[in-house]
C-alpha atoms as a PDB file:
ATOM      1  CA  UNK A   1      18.341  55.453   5.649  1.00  0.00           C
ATOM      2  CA  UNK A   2      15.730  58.162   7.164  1.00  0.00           C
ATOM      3  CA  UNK A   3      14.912  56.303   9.734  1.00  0.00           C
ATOM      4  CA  UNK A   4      18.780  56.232  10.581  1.00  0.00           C
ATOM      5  CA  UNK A   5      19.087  59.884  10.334  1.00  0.00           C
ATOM      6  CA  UNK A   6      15.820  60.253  12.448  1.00  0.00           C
ATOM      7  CA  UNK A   7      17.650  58.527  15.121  1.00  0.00           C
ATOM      8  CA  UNK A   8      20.758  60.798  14.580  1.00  0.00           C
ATOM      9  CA  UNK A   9      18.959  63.906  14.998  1.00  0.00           C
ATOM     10  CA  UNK A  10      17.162  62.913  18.080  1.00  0.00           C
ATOM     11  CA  UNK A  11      20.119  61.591  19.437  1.00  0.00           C
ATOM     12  CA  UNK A  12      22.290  64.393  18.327  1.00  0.00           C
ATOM     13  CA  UNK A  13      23.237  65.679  21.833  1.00  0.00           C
ATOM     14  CA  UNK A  14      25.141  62.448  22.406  1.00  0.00           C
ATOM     15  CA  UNK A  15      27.514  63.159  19.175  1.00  0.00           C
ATOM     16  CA  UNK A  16      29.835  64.481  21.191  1.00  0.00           C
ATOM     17  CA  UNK A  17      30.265  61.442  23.232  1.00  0.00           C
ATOM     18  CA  UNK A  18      30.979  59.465  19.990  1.00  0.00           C
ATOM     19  CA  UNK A  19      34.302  58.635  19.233  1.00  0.00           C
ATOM     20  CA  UNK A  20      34.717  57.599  15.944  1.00  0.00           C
ATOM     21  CA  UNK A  21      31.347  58.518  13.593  1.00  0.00           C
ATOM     22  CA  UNK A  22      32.305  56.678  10.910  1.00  0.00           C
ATOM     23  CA  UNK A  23      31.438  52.912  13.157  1.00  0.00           C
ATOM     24  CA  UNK A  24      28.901  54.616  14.645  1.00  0.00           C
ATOM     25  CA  UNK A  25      27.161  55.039  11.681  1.00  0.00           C
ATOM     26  CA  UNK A  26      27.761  51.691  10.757  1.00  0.00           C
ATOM     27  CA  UNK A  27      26.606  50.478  13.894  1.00  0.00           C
ATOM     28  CA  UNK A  28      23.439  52.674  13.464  1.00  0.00           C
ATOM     29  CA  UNK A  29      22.629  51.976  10.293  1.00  0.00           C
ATOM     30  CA  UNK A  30      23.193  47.910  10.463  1.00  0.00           C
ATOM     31  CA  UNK A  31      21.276  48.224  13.522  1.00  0.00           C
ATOM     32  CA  UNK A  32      18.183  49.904  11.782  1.00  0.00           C
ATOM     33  CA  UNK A  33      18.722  46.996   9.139  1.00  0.00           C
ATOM     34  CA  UNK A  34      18.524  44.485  11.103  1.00  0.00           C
ATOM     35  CA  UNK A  35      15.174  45.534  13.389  1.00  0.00           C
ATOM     36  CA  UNK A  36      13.744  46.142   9.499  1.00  0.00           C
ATOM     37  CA  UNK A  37      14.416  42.797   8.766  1.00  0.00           C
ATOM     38  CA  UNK A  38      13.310  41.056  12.031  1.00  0.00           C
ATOM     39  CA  UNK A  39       9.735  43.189  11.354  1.00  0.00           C
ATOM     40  CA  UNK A  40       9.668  41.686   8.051  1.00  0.00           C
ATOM     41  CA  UNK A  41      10.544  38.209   9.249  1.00  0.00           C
ATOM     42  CA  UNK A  42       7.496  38.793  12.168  1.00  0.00           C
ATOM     43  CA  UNK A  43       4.754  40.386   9.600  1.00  0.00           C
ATOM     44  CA  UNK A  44       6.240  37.054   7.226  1.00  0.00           C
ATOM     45  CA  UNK A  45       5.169  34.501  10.295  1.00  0.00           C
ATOM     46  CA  UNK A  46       1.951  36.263  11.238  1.00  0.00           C
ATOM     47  CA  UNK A  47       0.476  36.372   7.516  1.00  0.00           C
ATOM     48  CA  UNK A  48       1.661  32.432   7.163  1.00  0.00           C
ATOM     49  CA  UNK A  49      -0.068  31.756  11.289  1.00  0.00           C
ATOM     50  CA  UNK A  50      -3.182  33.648   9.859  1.00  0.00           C
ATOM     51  CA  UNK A  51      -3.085  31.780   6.378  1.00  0.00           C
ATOM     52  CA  UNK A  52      -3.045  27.968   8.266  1.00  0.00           C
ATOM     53  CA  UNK A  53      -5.445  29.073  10.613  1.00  0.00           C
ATOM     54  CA  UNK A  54      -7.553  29.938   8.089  1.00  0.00           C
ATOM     55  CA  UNK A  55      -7.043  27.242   5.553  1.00  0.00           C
ATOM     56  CA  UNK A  56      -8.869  24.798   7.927  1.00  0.00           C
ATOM     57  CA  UNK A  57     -12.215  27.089   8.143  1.00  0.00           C
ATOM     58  CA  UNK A  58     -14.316  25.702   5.603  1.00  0.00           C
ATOM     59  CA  UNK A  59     -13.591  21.804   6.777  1.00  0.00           C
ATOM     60  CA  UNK A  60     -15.119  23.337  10.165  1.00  0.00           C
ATOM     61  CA  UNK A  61     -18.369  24.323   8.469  1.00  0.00           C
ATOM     62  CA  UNK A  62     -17.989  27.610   8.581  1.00  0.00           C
ATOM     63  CA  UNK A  63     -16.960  30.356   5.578  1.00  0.00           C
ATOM     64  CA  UNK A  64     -14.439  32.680   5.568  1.00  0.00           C
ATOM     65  CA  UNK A  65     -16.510  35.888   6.121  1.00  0.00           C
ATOM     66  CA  UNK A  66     -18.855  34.208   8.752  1.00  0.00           C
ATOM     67  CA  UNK A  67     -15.303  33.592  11.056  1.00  0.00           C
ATOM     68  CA  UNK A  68     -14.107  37.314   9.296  1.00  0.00           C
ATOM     69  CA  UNK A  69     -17.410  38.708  11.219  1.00  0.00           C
ATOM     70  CA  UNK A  70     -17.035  36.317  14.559  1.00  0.00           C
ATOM     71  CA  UNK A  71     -13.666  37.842  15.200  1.00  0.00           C
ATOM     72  CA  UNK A  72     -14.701  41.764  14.174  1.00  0.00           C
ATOM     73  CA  UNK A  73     -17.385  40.433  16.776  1.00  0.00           C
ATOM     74  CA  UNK A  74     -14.853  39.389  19.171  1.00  0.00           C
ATOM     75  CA  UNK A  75     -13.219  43.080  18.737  1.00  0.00           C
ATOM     76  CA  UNK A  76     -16.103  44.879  19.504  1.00  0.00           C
ATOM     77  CA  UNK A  77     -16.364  42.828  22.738  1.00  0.00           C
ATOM     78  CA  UNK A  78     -13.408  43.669  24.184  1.00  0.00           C
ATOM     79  CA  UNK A  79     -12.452  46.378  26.952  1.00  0.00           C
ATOM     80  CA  UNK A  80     -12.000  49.520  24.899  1.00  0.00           C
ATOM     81  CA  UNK A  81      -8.351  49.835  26.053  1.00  0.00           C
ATOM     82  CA  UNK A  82      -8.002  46.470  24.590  1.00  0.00           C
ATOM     83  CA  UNK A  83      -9.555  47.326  21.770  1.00  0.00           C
ATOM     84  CA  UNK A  84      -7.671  50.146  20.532  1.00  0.00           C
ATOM     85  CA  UNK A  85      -4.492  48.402  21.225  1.00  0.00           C
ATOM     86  CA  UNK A  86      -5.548  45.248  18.970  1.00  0.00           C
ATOM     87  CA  UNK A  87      -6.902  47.508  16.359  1.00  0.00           C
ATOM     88  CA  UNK A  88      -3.521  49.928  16.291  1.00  0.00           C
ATOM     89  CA  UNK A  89      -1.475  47.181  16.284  1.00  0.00           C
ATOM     90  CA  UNK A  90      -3.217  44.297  13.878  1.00  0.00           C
ATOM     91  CA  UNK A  91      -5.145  46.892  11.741  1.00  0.00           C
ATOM     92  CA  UNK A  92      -2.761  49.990  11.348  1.00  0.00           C
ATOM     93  CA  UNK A  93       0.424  47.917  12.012  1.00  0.00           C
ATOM     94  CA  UNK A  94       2.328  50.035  14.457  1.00  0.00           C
ATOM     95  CA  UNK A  95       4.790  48.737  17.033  1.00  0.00           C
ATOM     96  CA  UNK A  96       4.112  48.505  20.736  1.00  0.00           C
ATOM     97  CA  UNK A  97       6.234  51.554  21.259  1.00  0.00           C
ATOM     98  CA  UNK A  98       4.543  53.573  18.647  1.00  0.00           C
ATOM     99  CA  UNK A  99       0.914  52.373  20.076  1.00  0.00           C
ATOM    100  CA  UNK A 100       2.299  53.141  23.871  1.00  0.00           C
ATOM    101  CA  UNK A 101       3.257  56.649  23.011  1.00  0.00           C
ATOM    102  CA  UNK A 102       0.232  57.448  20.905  1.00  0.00           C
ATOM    103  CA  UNK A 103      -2.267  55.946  24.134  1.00  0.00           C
ATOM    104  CA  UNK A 104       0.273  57.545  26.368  1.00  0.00           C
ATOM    105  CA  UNK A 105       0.646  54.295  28.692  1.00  0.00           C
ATOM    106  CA  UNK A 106       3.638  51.727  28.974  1.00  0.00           C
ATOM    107  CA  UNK A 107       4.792  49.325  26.546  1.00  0.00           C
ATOM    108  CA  UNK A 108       4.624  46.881  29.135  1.00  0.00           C
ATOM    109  CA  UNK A 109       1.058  47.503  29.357  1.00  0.00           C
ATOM    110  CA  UNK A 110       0.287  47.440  25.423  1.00  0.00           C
ATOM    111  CA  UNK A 111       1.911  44.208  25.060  1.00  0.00           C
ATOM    112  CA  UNK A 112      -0.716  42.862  28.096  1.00  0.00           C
ATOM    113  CA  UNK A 113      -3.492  44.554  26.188  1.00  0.00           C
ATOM    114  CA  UNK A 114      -2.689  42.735  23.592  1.00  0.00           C
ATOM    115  CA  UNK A 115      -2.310  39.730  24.854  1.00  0.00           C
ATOM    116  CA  UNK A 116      -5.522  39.283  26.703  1.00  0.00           C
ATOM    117  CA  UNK A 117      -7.460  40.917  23.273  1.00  0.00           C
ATOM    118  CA  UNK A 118      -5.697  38.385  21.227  1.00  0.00           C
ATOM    119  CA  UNK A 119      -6.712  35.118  24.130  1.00  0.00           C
ATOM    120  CA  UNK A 120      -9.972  36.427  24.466  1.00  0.00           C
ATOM    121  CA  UNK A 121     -10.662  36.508  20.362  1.00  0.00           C
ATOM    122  CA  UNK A 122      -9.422  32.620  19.738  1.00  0.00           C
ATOM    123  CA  UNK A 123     -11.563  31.999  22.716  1.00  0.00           C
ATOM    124  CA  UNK A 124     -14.467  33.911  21.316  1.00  0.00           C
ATOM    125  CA  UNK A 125     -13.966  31.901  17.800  1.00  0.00           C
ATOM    126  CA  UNK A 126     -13.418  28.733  19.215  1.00  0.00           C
ATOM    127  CA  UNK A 127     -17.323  28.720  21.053  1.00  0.00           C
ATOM    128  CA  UNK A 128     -18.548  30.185  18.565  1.00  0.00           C
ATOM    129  CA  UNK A 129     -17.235  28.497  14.987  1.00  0.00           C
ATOM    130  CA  UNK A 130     -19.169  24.795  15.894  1.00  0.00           C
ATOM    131  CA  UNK A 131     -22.010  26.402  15.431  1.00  0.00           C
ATOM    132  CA  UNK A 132     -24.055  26.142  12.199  1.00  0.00           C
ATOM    133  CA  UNK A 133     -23.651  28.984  10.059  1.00  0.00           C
ATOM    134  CA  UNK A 134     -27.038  30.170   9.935  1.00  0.00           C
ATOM    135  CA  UNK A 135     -27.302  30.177  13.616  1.00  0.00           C
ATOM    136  CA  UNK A 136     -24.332  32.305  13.636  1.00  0.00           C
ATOM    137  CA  UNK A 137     -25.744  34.370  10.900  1.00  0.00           C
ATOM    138  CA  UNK A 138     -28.847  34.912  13.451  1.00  0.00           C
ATOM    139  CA  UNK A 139     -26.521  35.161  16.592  1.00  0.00           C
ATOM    140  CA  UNK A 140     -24.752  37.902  14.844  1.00  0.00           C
ATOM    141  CA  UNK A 141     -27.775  40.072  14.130  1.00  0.00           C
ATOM    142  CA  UNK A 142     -29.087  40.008  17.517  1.00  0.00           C
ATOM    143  CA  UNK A 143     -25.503  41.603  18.518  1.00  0.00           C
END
């Protein structure tokens, strides 16, 4: 409901243009319902991706924290545009708009970042989860 009163008061010099409030309030407000849900729906499908990816880890040789640290190792690799994108988005969970206006560059261009941060970590995983774990816990000091 704030949210759809947010949206009223920064759309509020477009009121007058509005016909009848009462259906566009509905509109508005099943609207914000709706995106909620999708979000919910998303951050439902990403938490069960993450859980199957990870339920195969320990088959693979490898523990849970050891693939934890290759992908915070994977992070740190990245281009530091890329990296703050990934990091707002995965860590503080905040949309592609809300990440574009807070790095002041398009959402066309967050969604890229993205992209490319989230290829170049399952490529960074994938070379480095065959190895033995105490190699990796070696590799991973030297870093």
């Amino acid at each position: 409901m704030q949210d759809a009163f947010v949206k009223i008061w920064t759309k509020r010099h477009l009121l007058s243009e509005v016909d009848n409030i009462r259906s566009y309030l509905y509109r508005l407000c099943r609207n914000q319902t709706l995106n909620a849900l999708r979000q919910l729906a998303k951050e439902k499908a990403n938490q069960n991706e993450w859980r199957r990816n990870t339920e195969g880890i320990a088959d693979e040789g490898i523990d849970k924290e050891s693939y934890l640290r290759l992908i915070d190792e994977a992070v740190a690799k990245l281009p530091p545009q890329q990296q703050k994108a990934y990091l707002l988005s995965r860590k503080h969970d905040l949309t592609h708009e809300e990440i574009a206006h807070q790095m002041s560059i398009s959402r066309g261009t967050v969604k890229k970042h993205i992209q490319l941060a989230v290829k170049f970590i399952t490529d960074y995983v994938r070379q480095h989860a065959g190895m033995p774990v105490i190699a990796l816990g070696i590799f991973c000091d030297l870093l």
